[in-house]
Structures are given as C-alpha cells and as structure tokens.
C-alpha atoms as a PDB file:
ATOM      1  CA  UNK A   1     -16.388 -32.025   9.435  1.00  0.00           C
ATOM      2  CA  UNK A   2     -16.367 -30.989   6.059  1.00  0.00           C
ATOM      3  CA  UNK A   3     -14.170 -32.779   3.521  1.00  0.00           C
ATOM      4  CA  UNK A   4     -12.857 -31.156   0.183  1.00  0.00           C
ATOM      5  CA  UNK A   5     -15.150 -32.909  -2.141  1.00  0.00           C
ATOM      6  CA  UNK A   6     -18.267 -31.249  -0.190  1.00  0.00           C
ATOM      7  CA  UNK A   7     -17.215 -28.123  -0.806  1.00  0.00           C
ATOM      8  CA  UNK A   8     -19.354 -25.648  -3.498  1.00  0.00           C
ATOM      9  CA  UNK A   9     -17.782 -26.065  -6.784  1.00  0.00           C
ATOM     10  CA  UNK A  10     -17.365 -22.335  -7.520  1.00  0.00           C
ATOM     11  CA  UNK A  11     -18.346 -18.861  -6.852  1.00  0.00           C
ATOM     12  CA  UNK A  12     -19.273 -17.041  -3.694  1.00  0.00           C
ATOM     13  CA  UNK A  13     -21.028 -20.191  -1.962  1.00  0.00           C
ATOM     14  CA  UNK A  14     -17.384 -22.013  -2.218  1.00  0.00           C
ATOM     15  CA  UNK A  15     -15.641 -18.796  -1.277  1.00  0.00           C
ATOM     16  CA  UNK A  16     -17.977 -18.541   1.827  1.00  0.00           C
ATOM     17  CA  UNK A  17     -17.779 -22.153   2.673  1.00  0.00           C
ATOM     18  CA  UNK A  18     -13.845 -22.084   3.168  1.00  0.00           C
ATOM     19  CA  UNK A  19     -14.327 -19.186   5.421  1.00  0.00           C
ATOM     20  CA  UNK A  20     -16.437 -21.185   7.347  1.00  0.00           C
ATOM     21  CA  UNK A  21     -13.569 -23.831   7.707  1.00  0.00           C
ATOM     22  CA  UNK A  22     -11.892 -20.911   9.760  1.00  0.00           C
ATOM     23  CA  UNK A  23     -14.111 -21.955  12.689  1.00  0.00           C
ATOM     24  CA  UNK A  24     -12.318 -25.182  13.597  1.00  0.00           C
ATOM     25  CA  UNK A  25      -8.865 -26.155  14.379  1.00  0.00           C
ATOM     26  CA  UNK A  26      -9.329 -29.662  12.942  1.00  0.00           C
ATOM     27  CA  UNK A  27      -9.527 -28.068   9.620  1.00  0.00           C
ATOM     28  CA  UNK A  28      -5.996 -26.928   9.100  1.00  0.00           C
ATOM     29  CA  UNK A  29      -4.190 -30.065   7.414  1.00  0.00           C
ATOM     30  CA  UNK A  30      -7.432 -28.611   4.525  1.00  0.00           C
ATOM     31  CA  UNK A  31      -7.035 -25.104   4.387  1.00  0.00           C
ATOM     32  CA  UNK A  32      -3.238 -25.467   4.212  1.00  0.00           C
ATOM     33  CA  UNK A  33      -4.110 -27.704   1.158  1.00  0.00           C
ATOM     34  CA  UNK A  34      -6.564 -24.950  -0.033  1.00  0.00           C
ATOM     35  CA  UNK A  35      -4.018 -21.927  -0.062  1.00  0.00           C
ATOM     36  CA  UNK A  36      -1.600 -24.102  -2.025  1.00  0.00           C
ATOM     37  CA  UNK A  37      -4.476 -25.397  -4.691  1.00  0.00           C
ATOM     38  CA  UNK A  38      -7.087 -22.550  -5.099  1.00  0.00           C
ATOM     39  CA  UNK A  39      -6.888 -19.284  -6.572  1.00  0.00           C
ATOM     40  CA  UNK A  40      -8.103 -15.837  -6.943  1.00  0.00           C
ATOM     41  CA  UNK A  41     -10.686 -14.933  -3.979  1.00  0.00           C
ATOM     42  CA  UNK A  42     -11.205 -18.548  -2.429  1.00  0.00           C
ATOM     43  CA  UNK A  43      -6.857 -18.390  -2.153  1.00  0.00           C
ATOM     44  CA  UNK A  44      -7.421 -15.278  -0.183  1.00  0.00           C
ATOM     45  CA  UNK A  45     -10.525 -16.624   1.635  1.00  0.00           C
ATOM     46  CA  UNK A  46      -8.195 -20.029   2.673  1.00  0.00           C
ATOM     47  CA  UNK A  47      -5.423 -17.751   3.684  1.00  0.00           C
ATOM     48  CA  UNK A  48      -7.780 -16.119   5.879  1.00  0.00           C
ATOM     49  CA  UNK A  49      -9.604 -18.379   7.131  1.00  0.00           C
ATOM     50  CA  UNK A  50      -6.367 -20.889   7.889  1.00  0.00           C
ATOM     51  CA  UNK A  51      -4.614 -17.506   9.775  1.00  0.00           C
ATOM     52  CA  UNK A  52      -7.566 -17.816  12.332  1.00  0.00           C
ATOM     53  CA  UNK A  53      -5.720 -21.448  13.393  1.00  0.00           C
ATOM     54  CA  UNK A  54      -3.151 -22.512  15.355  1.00  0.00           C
ATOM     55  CA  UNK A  55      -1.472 -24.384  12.612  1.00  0.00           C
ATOM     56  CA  UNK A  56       2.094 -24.521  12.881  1.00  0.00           C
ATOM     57  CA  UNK A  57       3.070 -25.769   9.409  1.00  0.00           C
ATOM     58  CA  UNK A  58       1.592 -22.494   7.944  1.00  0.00           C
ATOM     59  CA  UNK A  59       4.335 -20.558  10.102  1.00  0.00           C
ATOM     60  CA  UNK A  60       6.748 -20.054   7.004  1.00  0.00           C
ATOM     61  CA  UNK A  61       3.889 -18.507   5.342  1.00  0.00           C
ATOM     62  CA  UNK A  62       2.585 -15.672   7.741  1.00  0.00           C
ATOM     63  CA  UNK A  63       6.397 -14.578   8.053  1.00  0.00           C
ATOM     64  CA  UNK A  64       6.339 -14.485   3.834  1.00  0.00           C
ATOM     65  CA  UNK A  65       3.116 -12.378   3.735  1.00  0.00           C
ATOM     66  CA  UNK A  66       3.927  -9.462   6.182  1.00  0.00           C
ATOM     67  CA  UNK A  67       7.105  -8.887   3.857  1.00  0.00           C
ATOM     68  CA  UNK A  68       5.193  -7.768   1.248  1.00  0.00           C
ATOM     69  CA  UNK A  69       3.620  -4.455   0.124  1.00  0.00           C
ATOM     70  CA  UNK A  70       0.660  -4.286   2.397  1.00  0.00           C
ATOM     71  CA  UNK A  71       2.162  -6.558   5.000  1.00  0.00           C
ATOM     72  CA  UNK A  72      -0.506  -9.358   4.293  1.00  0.00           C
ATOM     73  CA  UNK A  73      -2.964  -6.951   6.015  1.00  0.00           C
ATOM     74  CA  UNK A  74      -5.790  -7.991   4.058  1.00  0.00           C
ATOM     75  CA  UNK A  75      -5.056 -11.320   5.416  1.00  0.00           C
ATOM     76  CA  UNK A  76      -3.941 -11.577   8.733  1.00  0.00           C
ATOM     77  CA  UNK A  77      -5.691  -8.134  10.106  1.00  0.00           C
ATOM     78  CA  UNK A  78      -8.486  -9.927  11.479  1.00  0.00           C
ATOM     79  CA  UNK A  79      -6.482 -13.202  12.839  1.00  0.00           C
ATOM     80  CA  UNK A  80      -5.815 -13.776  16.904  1.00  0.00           C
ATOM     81  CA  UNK A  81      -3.996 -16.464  16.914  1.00  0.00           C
ATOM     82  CA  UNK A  82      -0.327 -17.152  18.256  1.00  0.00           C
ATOM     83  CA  UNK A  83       0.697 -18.815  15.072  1.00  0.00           C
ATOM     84  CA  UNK A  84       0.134 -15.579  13.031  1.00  0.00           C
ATOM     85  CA  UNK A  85       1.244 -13.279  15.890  1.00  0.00           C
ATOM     86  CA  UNK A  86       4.321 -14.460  16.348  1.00  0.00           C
ATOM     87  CA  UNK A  87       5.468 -14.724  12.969  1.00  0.00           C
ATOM     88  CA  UNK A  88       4.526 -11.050  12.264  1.00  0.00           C
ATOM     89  CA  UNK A  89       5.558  -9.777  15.364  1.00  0.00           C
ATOM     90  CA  UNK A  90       9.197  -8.867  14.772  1.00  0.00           C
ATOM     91  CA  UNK A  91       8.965  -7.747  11.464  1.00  0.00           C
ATOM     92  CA  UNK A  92       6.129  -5.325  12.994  1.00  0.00           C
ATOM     93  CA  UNK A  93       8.680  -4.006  15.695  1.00  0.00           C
ATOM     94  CA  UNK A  94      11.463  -4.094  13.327  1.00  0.00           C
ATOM     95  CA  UNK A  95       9.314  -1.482  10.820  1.00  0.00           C
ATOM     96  CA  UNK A  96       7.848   0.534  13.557  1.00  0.00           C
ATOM     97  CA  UNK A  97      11.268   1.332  14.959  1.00  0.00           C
ATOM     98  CA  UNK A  98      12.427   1.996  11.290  1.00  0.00           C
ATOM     99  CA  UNK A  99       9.600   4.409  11.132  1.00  0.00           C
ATOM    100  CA  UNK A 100       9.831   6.273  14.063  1.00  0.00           C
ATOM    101  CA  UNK A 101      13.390   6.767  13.252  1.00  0.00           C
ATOM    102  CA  UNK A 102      12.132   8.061   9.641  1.00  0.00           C
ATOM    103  CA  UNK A 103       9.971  10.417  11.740  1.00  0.00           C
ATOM    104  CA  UNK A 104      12.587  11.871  13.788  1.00  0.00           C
ATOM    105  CA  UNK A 105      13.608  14.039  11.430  1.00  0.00           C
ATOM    106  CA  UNK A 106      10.889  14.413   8.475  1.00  0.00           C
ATOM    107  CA  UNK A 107       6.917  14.025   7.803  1.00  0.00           C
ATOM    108  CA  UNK A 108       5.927  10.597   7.975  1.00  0.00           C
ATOM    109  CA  UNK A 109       4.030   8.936   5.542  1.00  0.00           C
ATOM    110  CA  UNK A 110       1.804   6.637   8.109  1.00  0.00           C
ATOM    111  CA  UNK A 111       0.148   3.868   5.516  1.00  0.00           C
ATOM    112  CA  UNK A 112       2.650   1.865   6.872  1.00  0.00           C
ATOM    113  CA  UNK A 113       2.172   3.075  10.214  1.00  0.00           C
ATOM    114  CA  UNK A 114      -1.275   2.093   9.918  1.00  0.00           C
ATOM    115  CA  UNK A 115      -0.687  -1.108   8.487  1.00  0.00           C
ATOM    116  CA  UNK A 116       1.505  -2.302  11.739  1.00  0.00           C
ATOM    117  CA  UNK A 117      -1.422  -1.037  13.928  1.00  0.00           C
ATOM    118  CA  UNK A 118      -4.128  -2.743  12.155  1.00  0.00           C
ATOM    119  CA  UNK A 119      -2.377  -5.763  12.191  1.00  0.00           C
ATOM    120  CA  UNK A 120      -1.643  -5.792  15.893  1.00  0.00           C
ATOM    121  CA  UNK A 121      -5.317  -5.940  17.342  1.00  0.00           C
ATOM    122  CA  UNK A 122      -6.451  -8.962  19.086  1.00  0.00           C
ATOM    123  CA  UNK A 123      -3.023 -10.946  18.764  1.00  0.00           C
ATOM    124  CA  UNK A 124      -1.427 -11.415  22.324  1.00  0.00           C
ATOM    125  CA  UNK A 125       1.706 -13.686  21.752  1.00  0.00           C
ATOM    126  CA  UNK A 126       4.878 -13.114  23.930  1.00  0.00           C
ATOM    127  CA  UNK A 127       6.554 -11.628  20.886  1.00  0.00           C
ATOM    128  CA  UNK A 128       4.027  -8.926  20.108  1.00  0.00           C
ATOM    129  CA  UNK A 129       2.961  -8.113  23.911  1.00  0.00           C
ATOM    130  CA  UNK A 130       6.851  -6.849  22.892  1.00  0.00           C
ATOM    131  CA  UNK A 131       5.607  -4.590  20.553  1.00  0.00           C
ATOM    132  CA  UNK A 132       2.955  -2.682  22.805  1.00  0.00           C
ATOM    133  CA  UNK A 133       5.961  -2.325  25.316  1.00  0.00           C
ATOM    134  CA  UNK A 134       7.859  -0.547  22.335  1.00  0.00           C
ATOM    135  CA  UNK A 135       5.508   1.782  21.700  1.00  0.00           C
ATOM    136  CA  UNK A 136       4.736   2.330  25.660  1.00  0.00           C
ATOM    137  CA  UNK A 137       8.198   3.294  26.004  1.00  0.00           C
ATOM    138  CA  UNK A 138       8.293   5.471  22.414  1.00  0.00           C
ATOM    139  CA  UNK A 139       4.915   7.605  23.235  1.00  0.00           C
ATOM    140  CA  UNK A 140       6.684  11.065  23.243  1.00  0.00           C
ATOM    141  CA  UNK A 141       8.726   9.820  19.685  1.00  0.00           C
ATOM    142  CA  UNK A 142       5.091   9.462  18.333  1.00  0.00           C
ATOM    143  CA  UNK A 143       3.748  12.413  20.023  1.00  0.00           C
ATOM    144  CA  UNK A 144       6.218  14.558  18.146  1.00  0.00           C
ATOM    145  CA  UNK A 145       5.949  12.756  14.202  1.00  0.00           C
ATOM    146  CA  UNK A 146       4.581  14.995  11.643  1.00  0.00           C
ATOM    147  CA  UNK A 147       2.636  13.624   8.226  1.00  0.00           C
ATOM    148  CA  UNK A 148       3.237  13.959   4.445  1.00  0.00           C
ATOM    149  CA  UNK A 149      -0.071  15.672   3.017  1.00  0.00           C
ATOM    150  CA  UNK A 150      -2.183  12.704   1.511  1.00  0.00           C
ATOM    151  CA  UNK A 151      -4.540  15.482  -0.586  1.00  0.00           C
ATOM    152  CA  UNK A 152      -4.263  19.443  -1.700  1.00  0.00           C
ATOM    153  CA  UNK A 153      -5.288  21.650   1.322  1.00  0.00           C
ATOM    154  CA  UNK A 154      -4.443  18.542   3.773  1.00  0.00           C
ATOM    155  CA  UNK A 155      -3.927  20.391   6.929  1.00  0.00           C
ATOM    156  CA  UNK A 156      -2.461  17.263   8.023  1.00  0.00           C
ATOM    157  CA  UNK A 157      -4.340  17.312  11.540  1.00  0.00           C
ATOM    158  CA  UNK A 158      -6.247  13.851  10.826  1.00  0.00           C
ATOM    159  CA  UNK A 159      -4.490  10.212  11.926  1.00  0.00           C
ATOM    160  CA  UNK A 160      -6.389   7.913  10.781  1.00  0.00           C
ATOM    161  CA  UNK A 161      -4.620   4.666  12.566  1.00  0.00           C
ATOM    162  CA  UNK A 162      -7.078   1.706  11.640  1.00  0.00           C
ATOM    163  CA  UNK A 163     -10.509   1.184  10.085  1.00  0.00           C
ATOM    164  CA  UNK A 164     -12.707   2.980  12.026  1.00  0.00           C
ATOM    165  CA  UNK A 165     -10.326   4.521  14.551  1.00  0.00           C
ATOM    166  CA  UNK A 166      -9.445   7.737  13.871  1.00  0.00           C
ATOM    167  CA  UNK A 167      -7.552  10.839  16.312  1.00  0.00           C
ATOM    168  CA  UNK A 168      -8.421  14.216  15.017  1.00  0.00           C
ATOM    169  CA  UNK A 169      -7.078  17.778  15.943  1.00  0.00           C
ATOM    170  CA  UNK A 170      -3.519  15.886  16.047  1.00  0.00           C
ATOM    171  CA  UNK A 171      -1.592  17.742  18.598  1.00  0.00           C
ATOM    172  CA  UNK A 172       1.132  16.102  20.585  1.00  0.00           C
ATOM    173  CA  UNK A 173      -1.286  15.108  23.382  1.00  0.00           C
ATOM    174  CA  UNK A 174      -3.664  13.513  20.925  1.00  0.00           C
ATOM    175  CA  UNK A 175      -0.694  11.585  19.038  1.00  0.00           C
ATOM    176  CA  UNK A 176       0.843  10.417  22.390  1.00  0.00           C
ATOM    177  CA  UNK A 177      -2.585   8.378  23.375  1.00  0.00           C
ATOM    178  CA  UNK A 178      -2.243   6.275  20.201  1.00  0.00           C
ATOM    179  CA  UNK A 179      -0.618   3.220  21.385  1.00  0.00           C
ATOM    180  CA  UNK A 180      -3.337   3.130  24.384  1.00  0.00           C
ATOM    181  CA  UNK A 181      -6.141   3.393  21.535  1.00  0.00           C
ATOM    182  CA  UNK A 182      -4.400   0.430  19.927  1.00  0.00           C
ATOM    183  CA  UNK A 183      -4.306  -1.982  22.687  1.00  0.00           C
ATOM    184  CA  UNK A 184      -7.695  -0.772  23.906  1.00  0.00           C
ATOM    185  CA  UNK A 185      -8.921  -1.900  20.083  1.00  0.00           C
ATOM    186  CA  UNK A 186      -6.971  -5.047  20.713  1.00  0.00           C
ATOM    187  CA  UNK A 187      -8.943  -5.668  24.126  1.00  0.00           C
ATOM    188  CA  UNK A 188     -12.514  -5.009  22.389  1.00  0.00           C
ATOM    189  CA  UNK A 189     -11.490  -7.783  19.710  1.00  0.00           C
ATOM    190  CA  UNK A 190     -10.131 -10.570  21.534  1.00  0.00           C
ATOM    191  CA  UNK A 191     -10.489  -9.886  25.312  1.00  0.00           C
ATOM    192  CA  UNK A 192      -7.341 -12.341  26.144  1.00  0.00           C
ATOM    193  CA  UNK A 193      -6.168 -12.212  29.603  1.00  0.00           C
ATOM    194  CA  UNK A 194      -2.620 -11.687  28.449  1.00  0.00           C
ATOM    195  CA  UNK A 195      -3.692  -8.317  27.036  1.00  0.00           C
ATOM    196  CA  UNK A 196      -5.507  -7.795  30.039  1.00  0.00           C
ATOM    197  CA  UNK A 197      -2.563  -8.408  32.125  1.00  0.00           C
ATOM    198  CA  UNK A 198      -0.389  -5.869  29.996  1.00  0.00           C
ATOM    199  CA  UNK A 199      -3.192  -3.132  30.359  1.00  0.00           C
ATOM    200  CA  UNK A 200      -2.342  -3.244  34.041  1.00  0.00           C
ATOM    201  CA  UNK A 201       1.449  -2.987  33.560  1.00  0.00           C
ATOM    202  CA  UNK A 202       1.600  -0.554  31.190  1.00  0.00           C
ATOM    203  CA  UNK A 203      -0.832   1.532  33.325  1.00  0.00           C
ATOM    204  CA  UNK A 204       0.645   0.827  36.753  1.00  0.00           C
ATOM    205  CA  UNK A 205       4.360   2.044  34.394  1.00  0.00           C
ATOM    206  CA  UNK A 206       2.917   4.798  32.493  1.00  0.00           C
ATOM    207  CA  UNK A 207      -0.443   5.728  33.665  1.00  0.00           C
ATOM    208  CA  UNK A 208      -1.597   8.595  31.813  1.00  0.00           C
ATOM    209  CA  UNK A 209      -3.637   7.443  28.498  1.00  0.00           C
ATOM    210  CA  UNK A 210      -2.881   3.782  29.213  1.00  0.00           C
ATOM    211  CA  UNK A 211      -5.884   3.671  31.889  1.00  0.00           C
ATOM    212  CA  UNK A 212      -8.434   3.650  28.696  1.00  0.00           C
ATOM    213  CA  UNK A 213      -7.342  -0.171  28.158  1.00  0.00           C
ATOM    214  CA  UNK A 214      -7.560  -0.889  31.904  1.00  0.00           C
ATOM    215  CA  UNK A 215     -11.382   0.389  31.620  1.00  0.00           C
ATOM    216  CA  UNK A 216     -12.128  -1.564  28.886  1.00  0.00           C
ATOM    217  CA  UNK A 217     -11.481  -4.669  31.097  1.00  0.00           C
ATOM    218  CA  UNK A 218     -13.707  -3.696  33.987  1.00  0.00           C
END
C-alpha cells in the first residue's frame, strides 16, 4: 500500500499515481485526504479516483458535485459504486422529471439530458435502479420531446445521449428505445446482477426495446 510520502512529487506521474489509488478500497482514509489537499488536475484525479470507493465519509461530497453545472460528470461518470450512486441518484430523478416536464410543451435542450444518462451507467444502487423504473414508465414522454437546434441547418434528427452512443433519424420509435440503450450501456460497464435482475423486470413489464438489455446478459 502506498503511503502519501511515496507518491511522485508533481506532474503527470503524481497525477497518474493517485488514479492508481482508485484500485483499492483500503485507500480511501488517503484519497479523501488528497481531494481536500491537492489541486488543479491531481484534485480532479483524487476525486475520481476516491468516487470508484465505497467510502462513506465522502457521501456529503458526491451529493455537492452533481449540484453543480455539469453535475460532477467529469467526475463521477465513470464511478460504480453505491456510495456515489446513491448520493446522485435523486437529484438525477429529480432533474429528469423536471426535464421531461420542460419537454412537454417546448424543444428540449438535452446537455442536461445527457448529463443524467452518462452519469447513470454502471451504478446499480436501490435508489437509482429507481431511476431506470422512471424512465421505463416515461418512454412515450421521451418518445414525443423535441430539441433546440445546437448549430445553423440542425435538422435536429441526431440524439446524441452519451459518449459514443448516439440514436439517429430521431423519430418517436427511435427516441422511445433510449432508456433500454442506457441500461444496456450500464450492463456492458459493470455487469452487476442487480442490473441484470432489472433487465428481466423491465422486459417481462414492458417488453418491446427493453429485450436489448436482457441480450446483453446472455
């Protein structure tokens, strides 16, 4: 185990190192230390690296970052773990229903959208298992939102809904298979039988779309 004076005094190799720290639960008590001492990219790379633990005492902090701008995406995007999930959770349902309520009755502007989605995959704590069950039950409310033009000439028939996931040709039918992509993406992360077990609910409710996820688990 690594202490803090091993650590690379600056740079990259430091940056790197505290990533590394990521890998083992019996480094939290250091990382916690870390986010409150370092700064610039090896405060990021502590934040990141500590989100990948089940350390409780870094609770108050997970629910601080997904308030902000970006909801602590950069962050917590690529995080599994209960501690982070269920921090983020209800603030995710809370803005998702805010949005789809936005949507009702104008374009959307989906950054946000996409910022809930992205930070949903892999995490399967009771409180954001919640979540997918939202969206299961608000398909056709997302099958029906419009977007705000991002560029001139933006035909507004792209939905980009994380990094490297994208639905083109955006007609109701394609829109309405989004929350199935997302917890499919969530099963190819972080294959936890939780997930798995709300694959086969929501398919065995819903069927449709939501047998991509069962397939995935196959």
């Amino acid at each position: 185990m690594m202490t803090l004076e091993q650590l690379p005094p600056k740079g990259v190799k430091r940056e790197q190192a505290i990533l590394e720290l990521g890998k083992d639960e019996a480094n939290g008590e250091m990382l916690f230390q870390l986010v409150n001492t370092e700064k610039g990219k090896c405060k990021t790379a502590a934040q990141k690296a500590l989100a990948q633990l089940e350390y409780a005492p870094a609770a108050p902090l997970w629910a601080k970052l997904v308030k902000g701008k970006w909801m602590g995406s950069n962050i917590m995007s690529d995080a599994c773990s209960d501690c982070v999930s269920e921090q983020i959770a209800p603030v995710i349902l809370k803005t998702l229903s805010q949005l789809l309520d936005e949507g009702d009755t104008k374009p959307l502007d989906i950054e946000q959208l996409n910022f809930c989605f992205h930070l949903m995959l892999g995490k399967a704590s009771p409180k954001m298992l919640e979540v997918y069950r939202f969206l299961a039950e608000n398909t056709q409310r997302i099958a029906q939102l419009k977007r705000t033009p991002v560029y001139s000439r933006d035909d507004c028939t792209s939905w980009w809904i994380t990094d490297g996931l994208r639905i083109w040709d955006a007609t109701p039918k394609e829109k309405e298979k989004i929350p199935a992509v997302v917890l499919t993406a969530s099963l190819i992360r972080n294959p936890d039988e939780r997930l798995q077990a709300l694959a086969d609910e929501l398919n065995e409710r819903y069927g449709g779309s939501w047998l991509m996820p069962v397939f995935t688990i196959l």
